[in-house]
PDB file of N, CA and C in Angstrom:
ATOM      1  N   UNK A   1       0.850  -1.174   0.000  1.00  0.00           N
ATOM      2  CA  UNK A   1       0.000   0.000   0.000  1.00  0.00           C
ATOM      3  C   UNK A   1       0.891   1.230   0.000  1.00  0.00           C
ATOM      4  N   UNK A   2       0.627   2.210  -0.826  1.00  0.00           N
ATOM      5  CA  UNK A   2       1.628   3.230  -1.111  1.00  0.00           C
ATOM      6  C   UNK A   2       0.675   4.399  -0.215  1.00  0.00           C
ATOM      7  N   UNK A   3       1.989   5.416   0.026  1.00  0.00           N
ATOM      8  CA  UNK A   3       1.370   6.493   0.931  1.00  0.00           C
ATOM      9  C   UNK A   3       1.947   7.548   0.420  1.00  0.00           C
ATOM     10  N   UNK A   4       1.419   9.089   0.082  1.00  0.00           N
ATOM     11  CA  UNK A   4       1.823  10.143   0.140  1.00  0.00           C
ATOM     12  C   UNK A   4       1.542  10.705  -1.301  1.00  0.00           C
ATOM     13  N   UNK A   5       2.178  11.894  -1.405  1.00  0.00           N
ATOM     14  CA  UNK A   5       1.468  12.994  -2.131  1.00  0.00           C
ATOM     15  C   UNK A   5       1.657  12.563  -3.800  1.00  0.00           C
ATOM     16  N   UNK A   6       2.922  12.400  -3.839  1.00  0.00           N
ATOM     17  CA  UNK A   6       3.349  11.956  -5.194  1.00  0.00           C
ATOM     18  C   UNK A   6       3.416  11.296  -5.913  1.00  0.00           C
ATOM     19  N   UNK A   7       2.898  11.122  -7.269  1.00  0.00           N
ATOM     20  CA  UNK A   7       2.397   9.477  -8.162  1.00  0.00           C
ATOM     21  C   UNK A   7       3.834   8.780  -8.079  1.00  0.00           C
ATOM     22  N   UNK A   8       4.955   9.471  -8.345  1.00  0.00           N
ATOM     23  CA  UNK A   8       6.197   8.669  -8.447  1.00  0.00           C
ATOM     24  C   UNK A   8       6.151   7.738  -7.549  1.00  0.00           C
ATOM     25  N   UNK A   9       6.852   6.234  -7.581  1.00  0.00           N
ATOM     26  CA  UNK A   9       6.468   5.337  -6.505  1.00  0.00           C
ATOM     27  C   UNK A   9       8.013   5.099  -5.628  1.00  0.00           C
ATOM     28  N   UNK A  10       8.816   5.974  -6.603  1.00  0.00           N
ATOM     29  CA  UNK A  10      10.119   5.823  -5.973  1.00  0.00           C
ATOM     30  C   UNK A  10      10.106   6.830  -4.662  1.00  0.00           C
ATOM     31  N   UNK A  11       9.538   8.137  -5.037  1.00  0.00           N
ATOM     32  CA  UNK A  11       9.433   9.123  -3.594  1.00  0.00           C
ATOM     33  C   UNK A  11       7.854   8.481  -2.979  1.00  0.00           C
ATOM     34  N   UNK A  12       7.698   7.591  -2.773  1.00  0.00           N
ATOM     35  CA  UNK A  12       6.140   7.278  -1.631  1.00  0.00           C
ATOM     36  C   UNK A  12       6.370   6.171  -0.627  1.00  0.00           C
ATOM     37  N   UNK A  13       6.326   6.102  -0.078  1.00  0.00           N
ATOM     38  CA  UNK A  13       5.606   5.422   1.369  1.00  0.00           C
ATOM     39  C   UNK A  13       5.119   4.262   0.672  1.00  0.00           C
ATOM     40  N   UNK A  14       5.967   2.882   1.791  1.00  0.00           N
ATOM     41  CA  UNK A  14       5.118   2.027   0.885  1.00  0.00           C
ATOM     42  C   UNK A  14       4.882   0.719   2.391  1.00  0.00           C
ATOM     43  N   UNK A  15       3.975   0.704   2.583  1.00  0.00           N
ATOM     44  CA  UNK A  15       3.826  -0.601   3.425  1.00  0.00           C
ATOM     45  C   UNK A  15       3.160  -2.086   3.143  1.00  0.00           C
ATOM     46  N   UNK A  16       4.005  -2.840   3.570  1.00  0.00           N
ATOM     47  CA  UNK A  16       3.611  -4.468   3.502  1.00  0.00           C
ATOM     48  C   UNK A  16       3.308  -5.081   4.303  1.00  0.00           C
ATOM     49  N   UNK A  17       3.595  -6.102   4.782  1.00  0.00           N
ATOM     50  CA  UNK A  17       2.900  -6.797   6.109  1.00  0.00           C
ATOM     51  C   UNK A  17       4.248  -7.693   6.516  1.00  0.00           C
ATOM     52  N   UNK A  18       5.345  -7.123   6.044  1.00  0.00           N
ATOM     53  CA  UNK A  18       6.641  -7.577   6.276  1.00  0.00           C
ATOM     54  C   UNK A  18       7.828  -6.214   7.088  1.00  0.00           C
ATOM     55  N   UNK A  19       7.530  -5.119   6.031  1.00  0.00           N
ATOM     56  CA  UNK A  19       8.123  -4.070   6.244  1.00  0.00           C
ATOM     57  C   UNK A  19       7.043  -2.451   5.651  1.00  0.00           C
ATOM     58  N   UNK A  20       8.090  -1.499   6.127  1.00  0.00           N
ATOM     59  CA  UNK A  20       7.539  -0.129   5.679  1.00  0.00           C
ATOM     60  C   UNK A  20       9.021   0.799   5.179  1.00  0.00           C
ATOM     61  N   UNK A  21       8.254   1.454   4.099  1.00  0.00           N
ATOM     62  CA  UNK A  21       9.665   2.231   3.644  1.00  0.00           C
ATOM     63  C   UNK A  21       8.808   3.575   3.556  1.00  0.00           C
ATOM     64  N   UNK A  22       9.905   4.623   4.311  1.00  0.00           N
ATOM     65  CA  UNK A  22       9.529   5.617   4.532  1.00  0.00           C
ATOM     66  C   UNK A  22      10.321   6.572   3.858  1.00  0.00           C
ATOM     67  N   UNK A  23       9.603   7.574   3.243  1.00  0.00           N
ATOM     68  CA  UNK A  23      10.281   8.381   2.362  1.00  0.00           C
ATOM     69  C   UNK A  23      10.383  10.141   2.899  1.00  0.00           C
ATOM     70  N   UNK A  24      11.784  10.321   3.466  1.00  0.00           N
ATOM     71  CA  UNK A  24      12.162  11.430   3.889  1.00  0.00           C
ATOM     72  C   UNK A  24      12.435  12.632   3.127  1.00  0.00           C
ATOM     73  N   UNK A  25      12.517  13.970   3.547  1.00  0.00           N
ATOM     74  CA  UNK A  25      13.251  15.289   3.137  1.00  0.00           C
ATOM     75  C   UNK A  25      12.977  14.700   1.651  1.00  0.00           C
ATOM     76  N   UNK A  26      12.033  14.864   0.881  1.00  0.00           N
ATOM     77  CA  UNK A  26      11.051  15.063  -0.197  1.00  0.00           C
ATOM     78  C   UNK A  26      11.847  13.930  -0.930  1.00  0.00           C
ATOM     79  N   UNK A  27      12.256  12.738  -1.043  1.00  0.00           N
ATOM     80  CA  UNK A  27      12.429  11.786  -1.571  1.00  0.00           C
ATOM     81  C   UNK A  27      14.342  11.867  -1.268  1.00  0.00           C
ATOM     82  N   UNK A  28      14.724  12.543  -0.048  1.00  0.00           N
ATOM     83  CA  UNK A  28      16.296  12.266  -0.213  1.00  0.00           C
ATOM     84  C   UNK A  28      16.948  11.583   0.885  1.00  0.00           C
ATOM     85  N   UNK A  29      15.820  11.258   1.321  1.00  0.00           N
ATOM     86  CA  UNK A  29      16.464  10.286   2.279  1.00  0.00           C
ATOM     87  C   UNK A  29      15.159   8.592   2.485  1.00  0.00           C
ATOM     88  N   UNK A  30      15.482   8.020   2.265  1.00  0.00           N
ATOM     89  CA  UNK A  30      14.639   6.688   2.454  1.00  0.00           C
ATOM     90  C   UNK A  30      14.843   5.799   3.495  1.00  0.00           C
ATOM     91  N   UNK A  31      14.343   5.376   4.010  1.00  0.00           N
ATOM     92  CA  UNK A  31      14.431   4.288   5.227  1.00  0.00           C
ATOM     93  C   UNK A  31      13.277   2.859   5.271  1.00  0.00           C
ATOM     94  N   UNK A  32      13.735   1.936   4.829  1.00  0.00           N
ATOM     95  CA  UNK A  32      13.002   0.514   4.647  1.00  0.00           C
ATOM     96  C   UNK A  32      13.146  -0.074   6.582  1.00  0.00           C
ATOM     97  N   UNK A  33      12.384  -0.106   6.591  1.00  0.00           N
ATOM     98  CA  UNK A  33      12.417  -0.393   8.062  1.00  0.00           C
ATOM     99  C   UNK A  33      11.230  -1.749   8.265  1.00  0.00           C
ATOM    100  N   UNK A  34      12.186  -2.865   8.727  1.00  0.00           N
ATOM    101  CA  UNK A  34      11.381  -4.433   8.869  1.00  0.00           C
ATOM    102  C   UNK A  34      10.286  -3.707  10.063  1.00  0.00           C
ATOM    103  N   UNK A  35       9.015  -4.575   9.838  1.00  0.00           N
ATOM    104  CA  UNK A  35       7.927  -3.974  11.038  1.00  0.00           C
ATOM    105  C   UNK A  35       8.172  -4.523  12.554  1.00  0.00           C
ATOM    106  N   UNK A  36       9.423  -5.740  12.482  1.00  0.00           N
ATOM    107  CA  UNK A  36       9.605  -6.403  13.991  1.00  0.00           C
ATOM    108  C   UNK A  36      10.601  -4.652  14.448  1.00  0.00           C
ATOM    109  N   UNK A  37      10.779  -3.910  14.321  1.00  0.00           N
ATOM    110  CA  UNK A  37      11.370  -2.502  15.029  1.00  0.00           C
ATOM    111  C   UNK A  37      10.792  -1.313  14.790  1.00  0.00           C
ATOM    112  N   UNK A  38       9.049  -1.530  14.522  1.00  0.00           N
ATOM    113  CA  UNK A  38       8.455  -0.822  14.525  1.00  0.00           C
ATOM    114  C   UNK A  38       7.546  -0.718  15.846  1.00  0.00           C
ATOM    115  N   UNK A  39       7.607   0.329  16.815  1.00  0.00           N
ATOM    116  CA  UNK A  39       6.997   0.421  17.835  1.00  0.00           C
ATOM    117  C   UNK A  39       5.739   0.685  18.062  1.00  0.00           C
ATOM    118  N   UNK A  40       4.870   1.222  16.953  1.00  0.00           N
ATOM    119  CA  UNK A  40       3.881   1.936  16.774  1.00  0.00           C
ATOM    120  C   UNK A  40       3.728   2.939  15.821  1.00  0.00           C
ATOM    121  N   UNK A  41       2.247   3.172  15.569  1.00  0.00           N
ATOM    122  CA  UNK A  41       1.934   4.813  14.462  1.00  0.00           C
ATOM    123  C   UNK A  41       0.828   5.476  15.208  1.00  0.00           C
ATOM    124  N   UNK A  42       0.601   6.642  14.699  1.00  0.00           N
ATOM    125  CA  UNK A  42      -0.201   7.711  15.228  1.00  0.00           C
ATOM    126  C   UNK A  42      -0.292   8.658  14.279  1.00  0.00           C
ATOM    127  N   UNK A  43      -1.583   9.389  14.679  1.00  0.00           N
ATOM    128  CA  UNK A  43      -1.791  10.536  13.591  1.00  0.00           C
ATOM    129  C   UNK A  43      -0.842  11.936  14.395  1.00  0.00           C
ATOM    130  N   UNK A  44      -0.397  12.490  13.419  1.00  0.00           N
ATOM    131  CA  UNK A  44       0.273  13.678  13.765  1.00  0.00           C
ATOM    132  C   UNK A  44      -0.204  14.780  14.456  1.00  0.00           C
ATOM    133  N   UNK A  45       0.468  15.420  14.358  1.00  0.00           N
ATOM    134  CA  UNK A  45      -0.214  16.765  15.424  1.00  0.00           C
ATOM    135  C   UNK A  45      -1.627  17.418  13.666  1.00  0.00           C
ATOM    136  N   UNK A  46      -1.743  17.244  12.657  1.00  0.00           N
ATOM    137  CA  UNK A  46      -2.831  17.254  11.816  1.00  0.00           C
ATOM    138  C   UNK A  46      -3.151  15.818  11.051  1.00  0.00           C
ATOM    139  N   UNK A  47      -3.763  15.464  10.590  1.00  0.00           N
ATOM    140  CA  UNK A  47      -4.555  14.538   9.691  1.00  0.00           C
ATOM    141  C   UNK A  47      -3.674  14.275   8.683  1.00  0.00           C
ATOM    142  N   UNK A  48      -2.590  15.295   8.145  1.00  0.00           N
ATOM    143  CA  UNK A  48      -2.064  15.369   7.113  1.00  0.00           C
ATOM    144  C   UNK A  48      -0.002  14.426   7.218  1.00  0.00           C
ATOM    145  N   UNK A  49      -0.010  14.189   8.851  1.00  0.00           N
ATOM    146  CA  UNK A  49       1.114  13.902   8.798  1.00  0.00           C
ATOM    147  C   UNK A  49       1.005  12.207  10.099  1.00  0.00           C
ATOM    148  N   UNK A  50       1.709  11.398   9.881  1.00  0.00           N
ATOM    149  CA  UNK A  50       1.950  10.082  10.402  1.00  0.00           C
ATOM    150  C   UNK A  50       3.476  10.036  10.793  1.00  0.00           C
ATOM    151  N   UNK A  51       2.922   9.952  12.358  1.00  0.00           N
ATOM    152  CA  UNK A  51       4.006   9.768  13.487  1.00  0.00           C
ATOM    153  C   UNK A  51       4.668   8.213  13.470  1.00  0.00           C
ATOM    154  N   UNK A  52       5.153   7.912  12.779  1.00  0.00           N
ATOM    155  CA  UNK A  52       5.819   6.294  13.014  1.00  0.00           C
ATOM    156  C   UNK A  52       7.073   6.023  14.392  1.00  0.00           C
ATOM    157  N   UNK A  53       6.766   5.400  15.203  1.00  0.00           N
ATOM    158  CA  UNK A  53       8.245   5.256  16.515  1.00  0.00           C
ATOM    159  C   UNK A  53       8.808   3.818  16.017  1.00  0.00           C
ATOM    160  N   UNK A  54      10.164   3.803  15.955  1.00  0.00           N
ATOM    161  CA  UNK A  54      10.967   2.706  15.097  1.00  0.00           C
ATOM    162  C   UNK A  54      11.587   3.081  17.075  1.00  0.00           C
ATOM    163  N   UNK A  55      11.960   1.046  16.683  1.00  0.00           N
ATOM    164  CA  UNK A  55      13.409   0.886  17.894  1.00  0.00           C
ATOM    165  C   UNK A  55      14.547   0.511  17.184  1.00  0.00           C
ATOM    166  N   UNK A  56      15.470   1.187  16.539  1.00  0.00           N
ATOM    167  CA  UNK A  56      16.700   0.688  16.307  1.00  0.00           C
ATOM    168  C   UNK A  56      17.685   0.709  16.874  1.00  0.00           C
ATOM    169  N   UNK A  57      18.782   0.021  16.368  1.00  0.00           N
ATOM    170  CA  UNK A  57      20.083   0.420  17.199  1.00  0.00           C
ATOM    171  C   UNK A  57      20.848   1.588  16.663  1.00  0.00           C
ATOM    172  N   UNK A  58      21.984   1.914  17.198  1.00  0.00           N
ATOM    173  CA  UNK A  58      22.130   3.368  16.474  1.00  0.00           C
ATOM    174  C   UNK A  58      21.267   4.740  16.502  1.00  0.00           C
ATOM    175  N   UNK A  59      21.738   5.340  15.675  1.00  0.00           N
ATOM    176  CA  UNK A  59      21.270   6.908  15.838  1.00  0.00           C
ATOM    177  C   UNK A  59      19.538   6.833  15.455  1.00  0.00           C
ATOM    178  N   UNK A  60      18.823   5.774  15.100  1.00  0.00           N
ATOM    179  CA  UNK A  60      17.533   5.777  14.910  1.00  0.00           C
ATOM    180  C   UNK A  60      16.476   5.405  15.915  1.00  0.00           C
ATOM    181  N   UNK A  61      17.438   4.848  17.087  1.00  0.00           N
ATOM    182  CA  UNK A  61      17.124   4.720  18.371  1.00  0.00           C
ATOM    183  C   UNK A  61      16.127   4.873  18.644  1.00  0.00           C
ATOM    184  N   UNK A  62      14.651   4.358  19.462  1.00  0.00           N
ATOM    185  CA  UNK A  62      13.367   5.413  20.019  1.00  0.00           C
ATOM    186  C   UNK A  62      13.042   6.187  19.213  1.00  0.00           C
ATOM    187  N   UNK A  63      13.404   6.819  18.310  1.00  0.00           N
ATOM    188  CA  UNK A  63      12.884   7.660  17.627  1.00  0.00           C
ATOM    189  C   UNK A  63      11.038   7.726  17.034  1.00  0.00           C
ATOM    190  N   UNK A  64      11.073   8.957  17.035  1.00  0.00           N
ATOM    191  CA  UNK A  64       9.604   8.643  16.116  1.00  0.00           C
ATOM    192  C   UNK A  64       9.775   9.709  14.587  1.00  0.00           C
ATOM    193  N   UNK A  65       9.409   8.885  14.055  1.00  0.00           N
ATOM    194  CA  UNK A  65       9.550   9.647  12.568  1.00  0.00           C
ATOM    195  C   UNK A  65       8.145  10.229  11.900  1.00  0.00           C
ATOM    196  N   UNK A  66       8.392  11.654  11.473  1.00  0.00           N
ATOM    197  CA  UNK A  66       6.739  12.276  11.073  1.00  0.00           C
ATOM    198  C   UNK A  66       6.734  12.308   9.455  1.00  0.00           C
ATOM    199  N   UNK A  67       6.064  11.810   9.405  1.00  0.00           N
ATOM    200  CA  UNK A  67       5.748  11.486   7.728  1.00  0.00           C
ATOM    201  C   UNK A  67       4.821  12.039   6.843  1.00  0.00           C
ATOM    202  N   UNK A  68       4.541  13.090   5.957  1.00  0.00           N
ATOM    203  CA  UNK A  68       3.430  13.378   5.570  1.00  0.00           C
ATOM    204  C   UNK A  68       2.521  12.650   4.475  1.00  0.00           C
ATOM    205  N   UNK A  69       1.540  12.796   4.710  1.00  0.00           N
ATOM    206  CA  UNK A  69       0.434  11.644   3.948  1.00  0.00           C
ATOM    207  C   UNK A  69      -0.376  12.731   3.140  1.00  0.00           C
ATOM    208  N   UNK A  70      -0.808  11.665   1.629  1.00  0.00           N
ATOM    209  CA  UNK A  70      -1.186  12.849   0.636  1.00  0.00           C
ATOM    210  C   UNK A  70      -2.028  13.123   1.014  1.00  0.00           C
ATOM    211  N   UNK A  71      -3.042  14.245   0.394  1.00  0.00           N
ATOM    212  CA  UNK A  71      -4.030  15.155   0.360  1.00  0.00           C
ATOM    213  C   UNK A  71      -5.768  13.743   1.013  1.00  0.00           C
ATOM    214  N   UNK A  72      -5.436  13.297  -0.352  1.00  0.00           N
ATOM    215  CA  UNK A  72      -6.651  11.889   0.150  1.00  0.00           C
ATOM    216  C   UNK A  72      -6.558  11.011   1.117  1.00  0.00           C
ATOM    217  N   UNK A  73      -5.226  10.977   1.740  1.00  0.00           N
ATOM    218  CA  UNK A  73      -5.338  10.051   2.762  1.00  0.00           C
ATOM    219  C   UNK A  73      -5.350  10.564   4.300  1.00  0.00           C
ATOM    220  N   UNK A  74      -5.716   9.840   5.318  1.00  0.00           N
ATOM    221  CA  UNK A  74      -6.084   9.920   6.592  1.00  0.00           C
ATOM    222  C   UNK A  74      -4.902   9.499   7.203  1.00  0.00           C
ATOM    223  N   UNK A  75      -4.199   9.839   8.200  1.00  0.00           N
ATOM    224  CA  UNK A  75      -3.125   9.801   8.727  1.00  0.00           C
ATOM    225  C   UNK A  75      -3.420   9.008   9.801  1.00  0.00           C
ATOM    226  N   UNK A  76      -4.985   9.065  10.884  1.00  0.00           N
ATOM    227  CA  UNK A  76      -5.146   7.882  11.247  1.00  0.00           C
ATOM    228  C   UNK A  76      -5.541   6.799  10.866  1.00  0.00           C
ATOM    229  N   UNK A  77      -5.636   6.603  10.157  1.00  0.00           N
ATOM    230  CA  UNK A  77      -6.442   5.045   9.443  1.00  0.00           C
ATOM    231  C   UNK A  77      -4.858   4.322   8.524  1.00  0.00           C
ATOM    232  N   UNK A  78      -3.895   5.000   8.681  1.00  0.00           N
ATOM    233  CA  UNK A  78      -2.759   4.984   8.093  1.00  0.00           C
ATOM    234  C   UNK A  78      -2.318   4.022   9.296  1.00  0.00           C
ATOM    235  N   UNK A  79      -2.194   4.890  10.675  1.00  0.00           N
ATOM    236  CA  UNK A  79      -1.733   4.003  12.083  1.00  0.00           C
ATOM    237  C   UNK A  79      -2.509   2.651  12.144  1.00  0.00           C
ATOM    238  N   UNK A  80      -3.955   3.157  12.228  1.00  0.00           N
ATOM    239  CA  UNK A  80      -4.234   1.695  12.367  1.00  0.00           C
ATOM    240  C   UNK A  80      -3.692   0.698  11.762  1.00  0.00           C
ATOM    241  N   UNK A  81      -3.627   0.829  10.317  1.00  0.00           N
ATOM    242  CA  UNK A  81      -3.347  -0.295   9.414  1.00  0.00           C
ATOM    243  C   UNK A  81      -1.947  -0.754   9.402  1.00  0.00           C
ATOM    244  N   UNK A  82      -0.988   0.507   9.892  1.00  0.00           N
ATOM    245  CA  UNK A  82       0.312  -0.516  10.641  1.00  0.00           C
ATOM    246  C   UNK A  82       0.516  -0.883  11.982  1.00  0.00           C
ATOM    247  N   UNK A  83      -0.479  -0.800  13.231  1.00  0.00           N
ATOM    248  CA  UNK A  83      -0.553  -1.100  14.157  1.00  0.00           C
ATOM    249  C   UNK A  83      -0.726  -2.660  13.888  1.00  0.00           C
ATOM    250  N   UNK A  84      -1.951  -2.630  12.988  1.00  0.00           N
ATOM    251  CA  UNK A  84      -2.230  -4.088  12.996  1.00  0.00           C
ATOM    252  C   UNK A  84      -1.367  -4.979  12.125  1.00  0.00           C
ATOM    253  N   UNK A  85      -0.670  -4.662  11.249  1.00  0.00           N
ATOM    254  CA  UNK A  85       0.281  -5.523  10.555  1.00  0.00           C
ATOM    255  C   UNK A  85       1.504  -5.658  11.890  1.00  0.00           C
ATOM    256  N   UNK A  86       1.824  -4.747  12.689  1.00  0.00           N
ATOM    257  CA  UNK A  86       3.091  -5.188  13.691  1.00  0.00           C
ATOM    258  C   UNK A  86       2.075  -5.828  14.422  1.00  0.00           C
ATOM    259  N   UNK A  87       1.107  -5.816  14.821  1.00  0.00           N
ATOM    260  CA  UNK A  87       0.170  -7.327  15.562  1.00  0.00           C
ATOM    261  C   UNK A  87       0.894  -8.563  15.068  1.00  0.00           C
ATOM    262  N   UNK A  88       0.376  -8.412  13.851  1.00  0.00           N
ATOM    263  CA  UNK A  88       0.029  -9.724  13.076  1.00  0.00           C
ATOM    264  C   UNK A  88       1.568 -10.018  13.114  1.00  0.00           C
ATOM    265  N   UNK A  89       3.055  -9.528  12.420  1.00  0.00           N
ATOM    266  CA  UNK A  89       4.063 -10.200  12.719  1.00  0.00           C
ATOM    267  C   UNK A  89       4.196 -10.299  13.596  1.00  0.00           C
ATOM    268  N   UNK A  90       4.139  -9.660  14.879  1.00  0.00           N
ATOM    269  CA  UNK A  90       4.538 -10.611  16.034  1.00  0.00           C
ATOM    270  C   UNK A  90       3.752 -11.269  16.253  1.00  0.00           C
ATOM    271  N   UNK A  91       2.775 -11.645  16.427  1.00  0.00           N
ATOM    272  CA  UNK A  91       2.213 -12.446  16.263  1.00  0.00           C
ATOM    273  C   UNK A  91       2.370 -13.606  15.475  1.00  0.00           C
ATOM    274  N   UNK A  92       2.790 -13.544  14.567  1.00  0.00           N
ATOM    275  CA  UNK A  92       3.264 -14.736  13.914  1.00  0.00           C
ATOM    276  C   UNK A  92       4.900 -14.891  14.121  1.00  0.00           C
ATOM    277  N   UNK A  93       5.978 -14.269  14.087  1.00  0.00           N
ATOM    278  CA  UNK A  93       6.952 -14.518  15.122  1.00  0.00           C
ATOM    279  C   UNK A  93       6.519 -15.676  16.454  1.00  0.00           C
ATOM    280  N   UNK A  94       6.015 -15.522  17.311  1.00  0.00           N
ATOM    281  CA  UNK A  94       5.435 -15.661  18.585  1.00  0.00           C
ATOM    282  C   UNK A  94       5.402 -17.242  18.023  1.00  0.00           C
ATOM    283  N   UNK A  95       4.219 -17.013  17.478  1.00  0.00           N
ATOM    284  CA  UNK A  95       3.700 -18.876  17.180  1.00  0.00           C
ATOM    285  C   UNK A  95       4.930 -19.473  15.983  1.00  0.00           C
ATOM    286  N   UNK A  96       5.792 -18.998  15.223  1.00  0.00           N
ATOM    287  CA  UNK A  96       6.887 -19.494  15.220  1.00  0.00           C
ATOM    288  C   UNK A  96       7.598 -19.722  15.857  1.00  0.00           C
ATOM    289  N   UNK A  97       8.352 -19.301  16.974  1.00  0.00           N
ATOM    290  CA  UNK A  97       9.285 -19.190  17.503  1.00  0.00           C
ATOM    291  C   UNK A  97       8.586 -21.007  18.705  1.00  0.00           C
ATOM    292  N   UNK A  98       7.093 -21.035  18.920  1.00  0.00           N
ATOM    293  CA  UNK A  98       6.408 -21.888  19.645  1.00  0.00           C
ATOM    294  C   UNK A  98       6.548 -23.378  18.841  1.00  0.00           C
ATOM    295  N   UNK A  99       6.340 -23.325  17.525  1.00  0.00           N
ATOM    296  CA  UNK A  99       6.445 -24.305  16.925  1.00  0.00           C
ATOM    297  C   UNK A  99       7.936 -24.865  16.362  1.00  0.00           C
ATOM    298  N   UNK A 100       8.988 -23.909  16.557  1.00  0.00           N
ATOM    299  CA  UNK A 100      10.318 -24.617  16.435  1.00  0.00           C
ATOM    300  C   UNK A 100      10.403 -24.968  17.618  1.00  0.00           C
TER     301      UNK A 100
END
């Protein structure tokens, strides 16, 4: 599922149910980030922007990253839908980790 203002798919936001790639400082910085070090999402301080908190190691540490979402999309309904994909992998982590 792609996110954000621009048809190009190289500068957009793109989430899976594996990972999320987040597209920074107007397409110059990118960050693919697996969803097992994703802490959570939230709508921004407006509708128009998505708060993502990553745990990495290094300088990305705790962090929360603000992302803006295009014109048509909802910034909460954005969280939900990666709240529940980091469910679902850990969640399935979990019952892997049970069945090895």
């Amino acid at each position: 599922e792609y996110m954000g203002e621009t048809k190009d798919p190289e500068k957009r936001c793109l989430l899976t149910d594996q990972s999320v790639r987040l597209v920074l400082e107007k397409g110059t910085q990118v960050l693919d980030i697996d969803l097992d070090f994703v802490t959570g999402a939230r709508r921004g301080k407006s509708h128009a922007l998505l708060d993502v908190g990553i745990n990495l190691r290094g300088a990305w540490s705790g962090n929360v990253i603000s992302v803006p979402v295009g014109k048509e999309e909802n910034a909460r309904d954005l969280a939900v839908d990666i709240n529940e994909r980091v469910g679902k992998r850990r969640a399935l982590k979990q019952t892997t980790k049970i069945a090895l």
